[in-house]
PDB file of N, CA and C in Angstrom:
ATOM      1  N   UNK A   1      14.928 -30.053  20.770  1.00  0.00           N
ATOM      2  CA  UNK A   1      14.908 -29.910  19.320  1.00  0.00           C
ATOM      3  C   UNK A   1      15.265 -28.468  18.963  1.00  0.00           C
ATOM      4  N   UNK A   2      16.261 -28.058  18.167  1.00  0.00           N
ATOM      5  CA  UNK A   2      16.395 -27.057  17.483  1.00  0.00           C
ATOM      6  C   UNK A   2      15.716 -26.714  16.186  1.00  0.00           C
ATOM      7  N   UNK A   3      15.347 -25.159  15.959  1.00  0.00           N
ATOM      8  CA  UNK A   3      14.665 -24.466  15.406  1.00  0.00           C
ATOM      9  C   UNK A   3      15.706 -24.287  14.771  1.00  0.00           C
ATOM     10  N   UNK A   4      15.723 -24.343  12.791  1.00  0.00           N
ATOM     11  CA  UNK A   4      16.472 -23.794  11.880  1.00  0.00           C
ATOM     12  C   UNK A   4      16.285 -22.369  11.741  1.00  0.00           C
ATOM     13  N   UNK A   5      17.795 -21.623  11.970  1.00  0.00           N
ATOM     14  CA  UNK A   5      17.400 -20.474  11.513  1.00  0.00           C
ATOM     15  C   UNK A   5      16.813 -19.784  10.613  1.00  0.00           C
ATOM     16  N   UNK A   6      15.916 -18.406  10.306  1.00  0.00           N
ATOM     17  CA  UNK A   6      15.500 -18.239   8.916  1.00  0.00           C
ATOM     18  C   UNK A   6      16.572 -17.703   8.094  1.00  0.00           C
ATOM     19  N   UNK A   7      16.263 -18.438   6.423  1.00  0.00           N
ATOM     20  CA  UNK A   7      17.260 -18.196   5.492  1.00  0.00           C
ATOM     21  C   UNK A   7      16.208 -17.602   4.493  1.00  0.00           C
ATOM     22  N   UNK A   8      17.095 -17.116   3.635  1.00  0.00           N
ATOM     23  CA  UNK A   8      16.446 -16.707   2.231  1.00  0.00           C
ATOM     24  C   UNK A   8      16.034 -17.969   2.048  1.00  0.00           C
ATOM     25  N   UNK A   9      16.584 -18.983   1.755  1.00  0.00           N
ATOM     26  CA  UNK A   9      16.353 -20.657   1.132  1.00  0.00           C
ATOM     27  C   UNK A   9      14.650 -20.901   2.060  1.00  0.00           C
ATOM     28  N   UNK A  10      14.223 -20.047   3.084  1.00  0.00           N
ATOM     29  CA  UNK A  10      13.003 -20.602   3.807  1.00  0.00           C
ATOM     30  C   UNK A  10      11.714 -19.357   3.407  1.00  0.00           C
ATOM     31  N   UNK A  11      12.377 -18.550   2.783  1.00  0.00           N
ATOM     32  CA  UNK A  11      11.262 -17.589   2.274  1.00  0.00           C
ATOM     33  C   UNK A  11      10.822 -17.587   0.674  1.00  0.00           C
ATOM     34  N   UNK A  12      10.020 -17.887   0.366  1.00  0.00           N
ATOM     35  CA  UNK A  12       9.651 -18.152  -1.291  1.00  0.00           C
ATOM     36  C   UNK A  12       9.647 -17.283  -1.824  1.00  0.00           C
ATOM     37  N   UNK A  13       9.886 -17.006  -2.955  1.00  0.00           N
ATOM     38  CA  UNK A  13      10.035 -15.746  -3.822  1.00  0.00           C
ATOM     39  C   UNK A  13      11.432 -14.728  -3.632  1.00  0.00           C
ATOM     40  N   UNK A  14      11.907 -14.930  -2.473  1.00  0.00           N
ATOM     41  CA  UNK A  14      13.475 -14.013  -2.297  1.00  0.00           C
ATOM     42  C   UNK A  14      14.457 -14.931  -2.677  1.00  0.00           C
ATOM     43  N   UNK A  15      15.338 -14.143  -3.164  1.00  0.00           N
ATOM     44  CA  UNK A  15      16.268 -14.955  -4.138  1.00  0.00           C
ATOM     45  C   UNK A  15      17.588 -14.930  -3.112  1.00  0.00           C
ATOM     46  N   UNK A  16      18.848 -16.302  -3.177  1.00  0.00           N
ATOM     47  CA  UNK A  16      19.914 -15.951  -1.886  1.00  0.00           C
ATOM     48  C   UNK A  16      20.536 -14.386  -2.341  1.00  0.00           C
ATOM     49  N   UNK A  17      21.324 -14.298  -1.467  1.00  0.00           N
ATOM     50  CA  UNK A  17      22.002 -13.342  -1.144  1.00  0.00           C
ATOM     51  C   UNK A  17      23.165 -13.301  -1.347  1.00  0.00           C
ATOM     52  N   UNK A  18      23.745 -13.113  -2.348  1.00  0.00           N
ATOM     53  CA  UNK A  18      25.271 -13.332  -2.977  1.00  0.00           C
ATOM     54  C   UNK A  18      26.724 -12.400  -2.657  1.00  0.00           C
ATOM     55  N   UNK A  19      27.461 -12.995  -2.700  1.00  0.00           N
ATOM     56  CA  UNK A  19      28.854 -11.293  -2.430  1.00  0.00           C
ATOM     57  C   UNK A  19      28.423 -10.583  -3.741  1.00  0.00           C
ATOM     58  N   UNK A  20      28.043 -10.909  -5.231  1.00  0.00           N
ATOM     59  CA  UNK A  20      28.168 -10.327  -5.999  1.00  0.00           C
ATOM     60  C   UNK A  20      26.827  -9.332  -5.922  1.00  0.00           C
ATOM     61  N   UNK A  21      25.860  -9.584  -5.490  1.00  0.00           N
ATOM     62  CA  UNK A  21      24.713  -8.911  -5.198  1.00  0.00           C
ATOM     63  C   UNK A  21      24.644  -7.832  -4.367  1.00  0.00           C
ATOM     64  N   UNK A  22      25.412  -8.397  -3.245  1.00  0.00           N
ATOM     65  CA  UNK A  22      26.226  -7.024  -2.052  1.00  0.00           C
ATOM     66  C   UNK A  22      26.937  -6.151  -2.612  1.00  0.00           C
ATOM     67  N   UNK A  23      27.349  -6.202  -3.147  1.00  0.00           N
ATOM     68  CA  UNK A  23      28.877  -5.771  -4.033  1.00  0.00           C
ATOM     69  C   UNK A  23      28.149  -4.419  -4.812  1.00  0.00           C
ATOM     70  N   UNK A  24      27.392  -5.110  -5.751  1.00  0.00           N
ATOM     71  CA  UNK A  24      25.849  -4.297  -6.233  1.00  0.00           C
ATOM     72  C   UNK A  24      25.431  -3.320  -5.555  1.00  0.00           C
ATOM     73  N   UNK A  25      24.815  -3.740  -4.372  1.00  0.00           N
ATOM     74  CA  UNK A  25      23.979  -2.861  -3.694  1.00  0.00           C
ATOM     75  C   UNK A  25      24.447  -2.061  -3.049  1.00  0.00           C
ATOM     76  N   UNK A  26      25.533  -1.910  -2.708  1.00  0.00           N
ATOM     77  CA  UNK A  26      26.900  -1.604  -2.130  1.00  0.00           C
ATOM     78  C   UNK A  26      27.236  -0.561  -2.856  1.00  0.00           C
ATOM     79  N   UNK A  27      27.451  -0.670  -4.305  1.00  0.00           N
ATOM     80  CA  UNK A  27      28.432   0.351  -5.358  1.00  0.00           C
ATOM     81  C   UNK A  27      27.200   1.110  -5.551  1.00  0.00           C
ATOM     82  N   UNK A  28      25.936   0.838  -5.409  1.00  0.00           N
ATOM     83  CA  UNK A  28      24.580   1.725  -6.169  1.00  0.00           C
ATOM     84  C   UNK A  28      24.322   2.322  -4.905  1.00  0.00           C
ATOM     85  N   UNK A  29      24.508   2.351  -3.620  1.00  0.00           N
ATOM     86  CA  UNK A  29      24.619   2.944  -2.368  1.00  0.00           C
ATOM     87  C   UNK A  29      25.435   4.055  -2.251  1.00  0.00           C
ATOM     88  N   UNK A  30      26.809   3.826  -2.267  1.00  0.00           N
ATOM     89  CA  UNK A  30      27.758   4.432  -2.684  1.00  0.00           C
ATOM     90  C   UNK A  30      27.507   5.632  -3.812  1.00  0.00           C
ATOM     91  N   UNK A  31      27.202   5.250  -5.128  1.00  0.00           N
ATOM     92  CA  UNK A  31      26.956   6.255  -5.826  1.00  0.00           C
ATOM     93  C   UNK A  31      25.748   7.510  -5.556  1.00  0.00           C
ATOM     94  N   UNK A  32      24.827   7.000  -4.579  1.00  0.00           N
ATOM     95  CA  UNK A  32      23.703   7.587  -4.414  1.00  0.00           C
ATOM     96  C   UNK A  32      24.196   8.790  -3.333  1.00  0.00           C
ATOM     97  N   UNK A  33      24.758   8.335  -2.286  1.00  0.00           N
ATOM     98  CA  UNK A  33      24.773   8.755  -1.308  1.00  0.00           C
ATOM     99  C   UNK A  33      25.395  10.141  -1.063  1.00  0.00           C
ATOM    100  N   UNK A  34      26.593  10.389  -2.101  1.00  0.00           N
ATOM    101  CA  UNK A  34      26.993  11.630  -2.630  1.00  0.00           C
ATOM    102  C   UNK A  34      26.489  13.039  -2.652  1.00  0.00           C
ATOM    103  N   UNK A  35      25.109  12.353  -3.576  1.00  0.00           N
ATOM    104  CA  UNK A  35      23.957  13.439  -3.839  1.00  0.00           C
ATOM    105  C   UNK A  35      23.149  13.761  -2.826  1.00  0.00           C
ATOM    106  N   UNK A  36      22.811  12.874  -2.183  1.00  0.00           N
ATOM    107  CA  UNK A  36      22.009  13.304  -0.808  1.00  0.00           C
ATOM    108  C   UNK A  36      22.257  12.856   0.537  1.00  0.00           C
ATOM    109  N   UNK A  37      21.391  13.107   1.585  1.00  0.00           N
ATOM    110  CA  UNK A  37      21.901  12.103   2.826  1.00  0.00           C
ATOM    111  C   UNK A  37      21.971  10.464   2.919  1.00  0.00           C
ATOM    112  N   UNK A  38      22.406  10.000   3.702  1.00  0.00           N
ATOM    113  CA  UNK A  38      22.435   8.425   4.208  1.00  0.00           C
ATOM    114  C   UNK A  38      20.809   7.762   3.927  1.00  0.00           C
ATOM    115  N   UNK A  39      19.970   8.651   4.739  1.00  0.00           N
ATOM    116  CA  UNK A  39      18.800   8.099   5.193  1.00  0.00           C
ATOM    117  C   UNK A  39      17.884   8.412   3.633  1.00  0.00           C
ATOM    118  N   UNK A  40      17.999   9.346   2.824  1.00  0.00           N
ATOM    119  CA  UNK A  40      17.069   9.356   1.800  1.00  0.00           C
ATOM    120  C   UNK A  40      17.812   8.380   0.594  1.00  0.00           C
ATOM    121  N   UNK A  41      19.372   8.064   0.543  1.00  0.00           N
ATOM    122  CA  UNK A  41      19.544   7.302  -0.878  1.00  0.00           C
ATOM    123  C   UNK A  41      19.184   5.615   0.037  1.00  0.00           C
ATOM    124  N   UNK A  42      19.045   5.178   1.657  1.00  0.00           N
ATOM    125  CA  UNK A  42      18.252   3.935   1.960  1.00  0.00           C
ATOM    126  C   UNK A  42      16.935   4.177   1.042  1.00  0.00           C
ATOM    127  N   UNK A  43      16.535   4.955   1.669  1.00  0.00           N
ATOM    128  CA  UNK A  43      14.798   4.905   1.256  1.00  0.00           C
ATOM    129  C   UNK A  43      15.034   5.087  -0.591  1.00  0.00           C
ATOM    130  N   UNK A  44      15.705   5.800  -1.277  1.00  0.00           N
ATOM    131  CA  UNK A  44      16.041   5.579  -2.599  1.00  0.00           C
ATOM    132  C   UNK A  44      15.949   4.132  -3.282  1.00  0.00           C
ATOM    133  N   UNK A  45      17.097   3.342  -2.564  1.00  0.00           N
ATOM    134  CA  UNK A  45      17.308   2.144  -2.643  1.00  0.00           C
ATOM    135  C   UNK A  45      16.258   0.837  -2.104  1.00  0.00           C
ATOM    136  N   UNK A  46      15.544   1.464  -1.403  1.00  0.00           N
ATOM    137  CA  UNK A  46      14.297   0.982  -0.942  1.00  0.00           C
ATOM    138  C   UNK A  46      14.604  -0.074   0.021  1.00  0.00           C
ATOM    139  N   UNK A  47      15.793   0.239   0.909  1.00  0.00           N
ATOM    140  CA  UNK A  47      16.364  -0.619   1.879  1.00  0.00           C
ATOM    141  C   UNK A  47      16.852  -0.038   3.465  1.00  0.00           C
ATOM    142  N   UNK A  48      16.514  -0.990   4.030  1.00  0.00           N
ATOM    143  CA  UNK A  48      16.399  -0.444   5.723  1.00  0.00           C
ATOM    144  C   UNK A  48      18.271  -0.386   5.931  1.00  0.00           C
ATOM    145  N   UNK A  49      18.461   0.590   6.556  1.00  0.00           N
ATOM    146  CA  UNK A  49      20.026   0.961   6.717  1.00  0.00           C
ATOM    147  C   UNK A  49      20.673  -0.562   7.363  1.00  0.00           C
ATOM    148  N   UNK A  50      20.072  -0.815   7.842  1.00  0.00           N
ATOM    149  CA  UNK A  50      20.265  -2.294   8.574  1.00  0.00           C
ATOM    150  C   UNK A  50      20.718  -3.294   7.497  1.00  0.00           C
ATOM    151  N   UNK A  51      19.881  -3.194   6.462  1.00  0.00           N
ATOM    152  CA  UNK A  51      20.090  -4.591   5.662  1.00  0.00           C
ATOM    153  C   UNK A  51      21.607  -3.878   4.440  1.00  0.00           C
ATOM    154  N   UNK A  52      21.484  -2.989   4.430  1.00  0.00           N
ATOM    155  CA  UNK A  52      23.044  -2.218   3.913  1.00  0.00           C
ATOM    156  C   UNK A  52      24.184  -2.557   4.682  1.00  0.00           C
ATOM    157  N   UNK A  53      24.116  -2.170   6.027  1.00  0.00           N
ATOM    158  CA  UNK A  53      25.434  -3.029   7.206  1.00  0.00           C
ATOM    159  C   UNK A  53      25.214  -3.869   6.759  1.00  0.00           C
ATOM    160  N   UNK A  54      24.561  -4.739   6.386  1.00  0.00           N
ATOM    161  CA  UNK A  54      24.874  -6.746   6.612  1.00  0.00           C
ATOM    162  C   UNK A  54      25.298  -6.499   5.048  1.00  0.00           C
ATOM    163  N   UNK A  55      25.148  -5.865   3.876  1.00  0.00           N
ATOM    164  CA  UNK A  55      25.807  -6.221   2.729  1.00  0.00           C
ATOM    165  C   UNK A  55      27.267  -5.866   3.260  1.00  0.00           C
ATOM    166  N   UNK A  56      27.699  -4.621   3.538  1.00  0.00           N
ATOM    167  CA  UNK A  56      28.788  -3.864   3.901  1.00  0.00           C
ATOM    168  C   UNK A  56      29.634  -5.292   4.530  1.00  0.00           C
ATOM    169  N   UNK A  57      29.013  -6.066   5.809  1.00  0.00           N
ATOM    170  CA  UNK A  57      29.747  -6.881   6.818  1.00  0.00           C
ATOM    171  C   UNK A  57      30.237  -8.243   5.554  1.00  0.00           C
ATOM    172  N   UNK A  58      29.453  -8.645   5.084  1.00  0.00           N
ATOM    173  CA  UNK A  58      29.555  -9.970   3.837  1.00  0.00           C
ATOM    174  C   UNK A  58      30.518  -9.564   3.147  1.00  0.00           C
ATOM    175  N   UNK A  59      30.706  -8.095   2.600  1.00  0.00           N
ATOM    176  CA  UNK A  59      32.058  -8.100   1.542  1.00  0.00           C
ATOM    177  C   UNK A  59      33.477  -8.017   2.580  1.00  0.00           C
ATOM    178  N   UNK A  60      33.095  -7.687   3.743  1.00  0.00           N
ATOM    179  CA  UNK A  60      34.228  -7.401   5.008  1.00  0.00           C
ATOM    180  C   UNK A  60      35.038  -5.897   4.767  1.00  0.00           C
ATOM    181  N   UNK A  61      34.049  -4.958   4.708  1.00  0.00           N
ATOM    182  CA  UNK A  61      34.326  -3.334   4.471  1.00  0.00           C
ATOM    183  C   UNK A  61      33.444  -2.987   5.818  1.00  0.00           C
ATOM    184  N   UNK A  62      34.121  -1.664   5.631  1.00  0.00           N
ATOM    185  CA  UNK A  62      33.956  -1.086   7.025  1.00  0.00           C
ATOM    186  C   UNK A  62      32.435   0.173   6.342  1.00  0.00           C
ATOM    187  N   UNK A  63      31.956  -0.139   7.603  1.00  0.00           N
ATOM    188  CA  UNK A  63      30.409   0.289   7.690  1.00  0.00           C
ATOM    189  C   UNK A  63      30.797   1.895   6.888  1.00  0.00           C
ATOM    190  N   UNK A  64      29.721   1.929   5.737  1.00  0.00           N
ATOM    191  CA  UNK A  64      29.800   3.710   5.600  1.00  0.00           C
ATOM    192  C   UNK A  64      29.578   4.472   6.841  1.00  0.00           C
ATOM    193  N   UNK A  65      29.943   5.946   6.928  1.00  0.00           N
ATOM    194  CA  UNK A  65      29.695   6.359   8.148  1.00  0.00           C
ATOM    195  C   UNK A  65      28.292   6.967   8.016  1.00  0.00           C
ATOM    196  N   UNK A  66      27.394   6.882   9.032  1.00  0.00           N
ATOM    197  CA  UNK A  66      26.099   7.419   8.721  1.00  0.00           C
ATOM    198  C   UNK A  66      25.145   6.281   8.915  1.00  0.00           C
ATOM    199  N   UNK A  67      25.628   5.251   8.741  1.00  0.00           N
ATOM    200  CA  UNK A  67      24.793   4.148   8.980  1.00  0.00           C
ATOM    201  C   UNK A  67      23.841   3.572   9.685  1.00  0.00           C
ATOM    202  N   UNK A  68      24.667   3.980  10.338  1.00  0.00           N
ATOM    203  CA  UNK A  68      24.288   3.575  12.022  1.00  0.00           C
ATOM    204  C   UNK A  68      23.438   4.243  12.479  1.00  0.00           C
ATOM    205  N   UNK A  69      23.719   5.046  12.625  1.00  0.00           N
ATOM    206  CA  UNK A  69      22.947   6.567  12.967  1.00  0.00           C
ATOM    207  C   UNK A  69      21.667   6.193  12.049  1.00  0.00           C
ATOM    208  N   UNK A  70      21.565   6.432  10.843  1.00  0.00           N
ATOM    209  CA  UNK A  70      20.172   6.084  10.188  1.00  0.00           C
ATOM    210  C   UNK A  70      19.660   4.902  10.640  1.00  0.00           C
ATOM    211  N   UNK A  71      20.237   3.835  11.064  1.00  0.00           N
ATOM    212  CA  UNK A  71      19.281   2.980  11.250  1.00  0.00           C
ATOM    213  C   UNK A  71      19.091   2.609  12.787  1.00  0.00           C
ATOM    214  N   UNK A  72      19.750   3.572  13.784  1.00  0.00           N
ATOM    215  CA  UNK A  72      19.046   3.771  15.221  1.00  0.00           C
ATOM    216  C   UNK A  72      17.771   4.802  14.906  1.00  0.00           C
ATOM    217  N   UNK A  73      18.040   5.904  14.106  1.00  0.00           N
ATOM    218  CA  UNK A  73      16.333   6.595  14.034  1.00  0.00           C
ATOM    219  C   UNK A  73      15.623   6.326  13.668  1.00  0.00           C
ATOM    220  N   UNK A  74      15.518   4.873  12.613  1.00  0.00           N
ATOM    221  CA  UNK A  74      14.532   4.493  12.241  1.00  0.00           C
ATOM    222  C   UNK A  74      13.773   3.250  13.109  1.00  0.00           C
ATOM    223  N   UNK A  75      14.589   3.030  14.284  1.00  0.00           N
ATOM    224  CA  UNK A  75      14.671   2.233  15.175  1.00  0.00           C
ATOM    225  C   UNK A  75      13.498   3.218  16.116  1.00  0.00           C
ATOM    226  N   UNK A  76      14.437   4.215  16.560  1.00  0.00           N
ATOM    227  CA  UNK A  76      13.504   5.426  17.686  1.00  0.00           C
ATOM    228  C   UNK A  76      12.222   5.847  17.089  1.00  0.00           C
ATOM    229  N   UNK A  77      12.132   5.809  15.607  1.00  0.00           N
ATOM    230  CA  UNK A  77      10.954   6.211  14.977  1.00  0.00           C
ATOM    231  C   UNK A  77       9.643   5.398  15.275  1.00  0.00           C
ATOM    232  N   UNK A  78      10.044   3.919  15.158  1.00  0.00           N
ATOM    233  CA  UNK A  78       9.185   3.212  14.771  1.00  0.00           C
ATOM    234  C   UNK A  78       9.111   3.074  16.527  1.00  0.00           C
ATOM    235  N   UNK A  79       9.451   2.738  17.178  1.00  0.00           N
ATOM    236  CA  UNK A  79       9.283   2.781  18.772  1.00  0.00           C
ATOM    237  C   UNK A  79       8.475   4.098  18.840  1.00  0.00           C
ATOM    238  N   UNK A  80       8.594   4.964  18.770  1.00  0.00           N
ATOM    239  CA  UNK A  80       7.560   6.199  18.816  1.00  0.00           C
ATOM    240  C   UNK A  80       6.006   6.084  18.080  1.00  0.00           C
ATOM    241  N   UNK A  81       6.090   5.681  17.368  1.00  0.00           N
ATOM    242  CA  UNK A  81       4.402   5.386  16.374  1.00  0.00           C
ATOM    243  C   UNK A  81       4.280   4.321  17.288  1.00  0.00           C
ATOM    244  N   UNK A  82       4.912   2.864  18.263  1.00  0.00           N
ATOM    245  CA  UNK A  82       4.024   1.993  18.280  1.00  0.00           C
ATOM    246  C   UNK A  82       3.809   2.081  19.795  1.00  0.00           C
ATOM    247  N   UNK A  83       4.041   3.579  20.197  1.00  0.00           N
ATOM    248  CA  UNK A  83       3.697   3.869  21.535  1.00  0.00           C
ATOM    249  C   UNK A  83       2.681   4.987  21.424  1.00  0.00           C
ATOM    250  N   UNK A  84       1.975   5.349  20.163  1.00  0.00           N
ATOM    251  CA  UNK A  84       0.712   6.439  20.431  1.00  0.00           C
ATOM    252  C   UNK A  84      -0.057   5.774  20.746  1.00  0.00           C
ATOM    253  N   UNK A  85      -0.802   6.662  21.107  1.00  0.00           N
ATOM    254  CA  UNK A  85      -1.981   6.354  21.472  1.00  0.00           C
ATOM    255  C   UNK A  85      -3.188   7.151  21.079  1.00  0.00           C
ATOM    256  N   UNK A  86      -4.216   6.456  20.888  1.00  0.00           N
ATOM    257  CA  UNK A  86      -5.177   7.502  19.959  1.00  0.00           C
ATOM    258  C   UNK A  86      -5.908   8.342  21.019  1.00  0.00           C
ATOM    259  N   UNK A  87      -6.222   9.770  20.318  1.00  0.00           N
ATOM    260  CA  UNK A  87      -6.692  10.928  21.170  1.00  0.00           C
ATOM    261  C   UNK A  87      -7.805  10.374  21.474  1.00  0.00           C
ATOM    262  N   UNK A  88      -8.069  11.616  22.945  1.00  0.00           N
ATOM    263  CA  UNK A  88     -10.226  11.507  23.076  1.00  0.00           C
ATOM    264  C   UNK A  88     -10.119  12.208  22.295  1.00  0.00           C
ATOM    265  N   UNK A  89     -11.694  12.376  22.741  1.00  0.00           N
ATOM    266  CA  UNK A  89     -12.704  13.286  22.231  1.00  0.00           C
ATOM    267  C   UNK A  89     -12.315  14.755  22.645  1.00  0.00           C
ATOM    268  N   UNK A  90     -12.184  14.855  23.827  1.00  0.00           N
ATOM    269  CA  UNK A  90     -11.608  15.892  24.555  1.00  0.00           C
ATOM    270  C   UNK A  90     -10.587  16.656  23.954  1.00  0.00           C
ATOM    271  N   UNK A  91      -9.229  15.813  23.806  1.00  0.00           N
ATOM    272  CA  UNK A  91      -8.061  16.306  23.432  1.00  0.00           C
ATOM    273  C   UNK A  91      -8.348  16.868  21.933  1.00  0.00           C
ATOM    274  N   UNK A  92      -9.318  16.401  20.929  1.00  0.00           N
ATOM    275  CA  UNK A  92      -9.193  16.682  20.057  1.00  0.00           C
ATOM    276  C   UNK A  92     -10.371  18.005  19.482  1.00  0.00           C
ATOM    277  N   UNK A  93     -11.251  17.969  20.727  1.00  0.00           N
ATOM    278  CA  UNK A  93     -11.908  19.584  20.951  1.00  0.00           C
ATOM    279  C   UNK A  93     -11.299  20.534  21.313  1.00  0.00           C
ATOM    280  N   UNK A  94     -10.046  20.253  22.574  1.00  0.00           N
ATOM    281  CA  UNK A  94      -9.438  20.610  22.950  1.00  0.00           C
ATOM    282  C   UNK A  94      -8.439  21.346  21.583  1.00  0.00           C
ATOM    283  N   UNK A  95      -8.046  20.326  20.949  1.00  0.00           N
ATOM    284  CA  UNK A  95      -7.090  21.170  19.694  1.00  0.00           C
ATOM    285  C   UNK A  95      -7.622  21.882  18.922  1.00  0.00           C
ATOM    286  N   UNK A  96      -8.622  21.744  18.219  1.00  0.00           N
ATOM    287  CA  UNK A  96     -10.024  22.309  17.644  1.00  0.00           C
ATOM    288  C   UNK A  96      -9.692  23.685  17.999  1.00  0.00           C
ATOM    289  N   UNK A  97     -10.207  23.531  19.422  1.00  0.00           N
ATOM    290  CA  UNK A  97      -9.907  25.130  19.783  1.00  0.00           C
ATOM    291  C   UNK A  97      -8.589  25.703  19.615  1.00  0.00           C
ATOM    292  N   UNK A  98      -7.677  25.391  20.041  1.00  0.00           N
ATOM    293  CA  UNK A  98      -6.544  25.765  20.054  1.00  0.00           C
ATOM    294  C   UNK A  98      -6.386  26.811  18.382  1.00  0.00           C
ATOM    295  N   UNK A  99      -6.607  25.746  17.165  1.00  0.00           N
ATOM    296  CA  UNK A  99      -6.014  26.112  15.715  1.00  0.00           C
ATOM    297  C   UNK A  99      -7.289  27.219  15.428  1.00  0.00           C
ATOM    298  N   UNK A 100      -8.114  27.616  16.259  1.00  0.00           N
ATOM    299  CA  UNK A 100      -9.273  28.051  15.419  1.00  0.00           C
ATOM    300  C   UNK A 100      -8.702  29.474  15.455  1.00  0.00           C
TER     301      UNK A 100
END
């Protein structure tokens, strides 16, 4: 038995995903990006660099440059937080001293 892939159509409350919507998010990307870096007009836009390539790939335009790059560090980022590990007691007397 096959498993349907997930669609917008399987998540409630998200609306599909249109060329004209890409197109959108796309030109308000574009305009942002001017003013500052790649990685702050994503977080502007309140979108993972990732889900920007897949608008970019749907209209069939070639990836902004920077893209990528933002969304491998946010890749290395999040791999880094879900490999801490919480201090002792020790380490954190240990720092104690250190800043005093």
């Amino acid at each position: 038995m096959t498993v349907p892939a997930r669609t917008v159509e399987h998540q409630p409350g998200r609306r599909a995903l249109t060329v004209e919507r890409a197109a959108e998010d796309v030109s308000e990307f574009e305009r942002i990006v001017p003013h500052s870096d790649v990685d702050t007009a994503c977080t502007r836009m309140r979108m993972h660099p990732r889900t920007l390539i897949r608008r970019y790939r749907l209209l069939g335009r070639a990836v902004y440059p920077g893209l990528w790059y933002a969304e491998h560090q946010r890749r290395r980022i999040a791999a880094d937080v879900a490999t801490i590990t919480p201090a002792t007691v020790d380490e954190l007397l240990d720092f104690a001293e250190v800043i005093r």
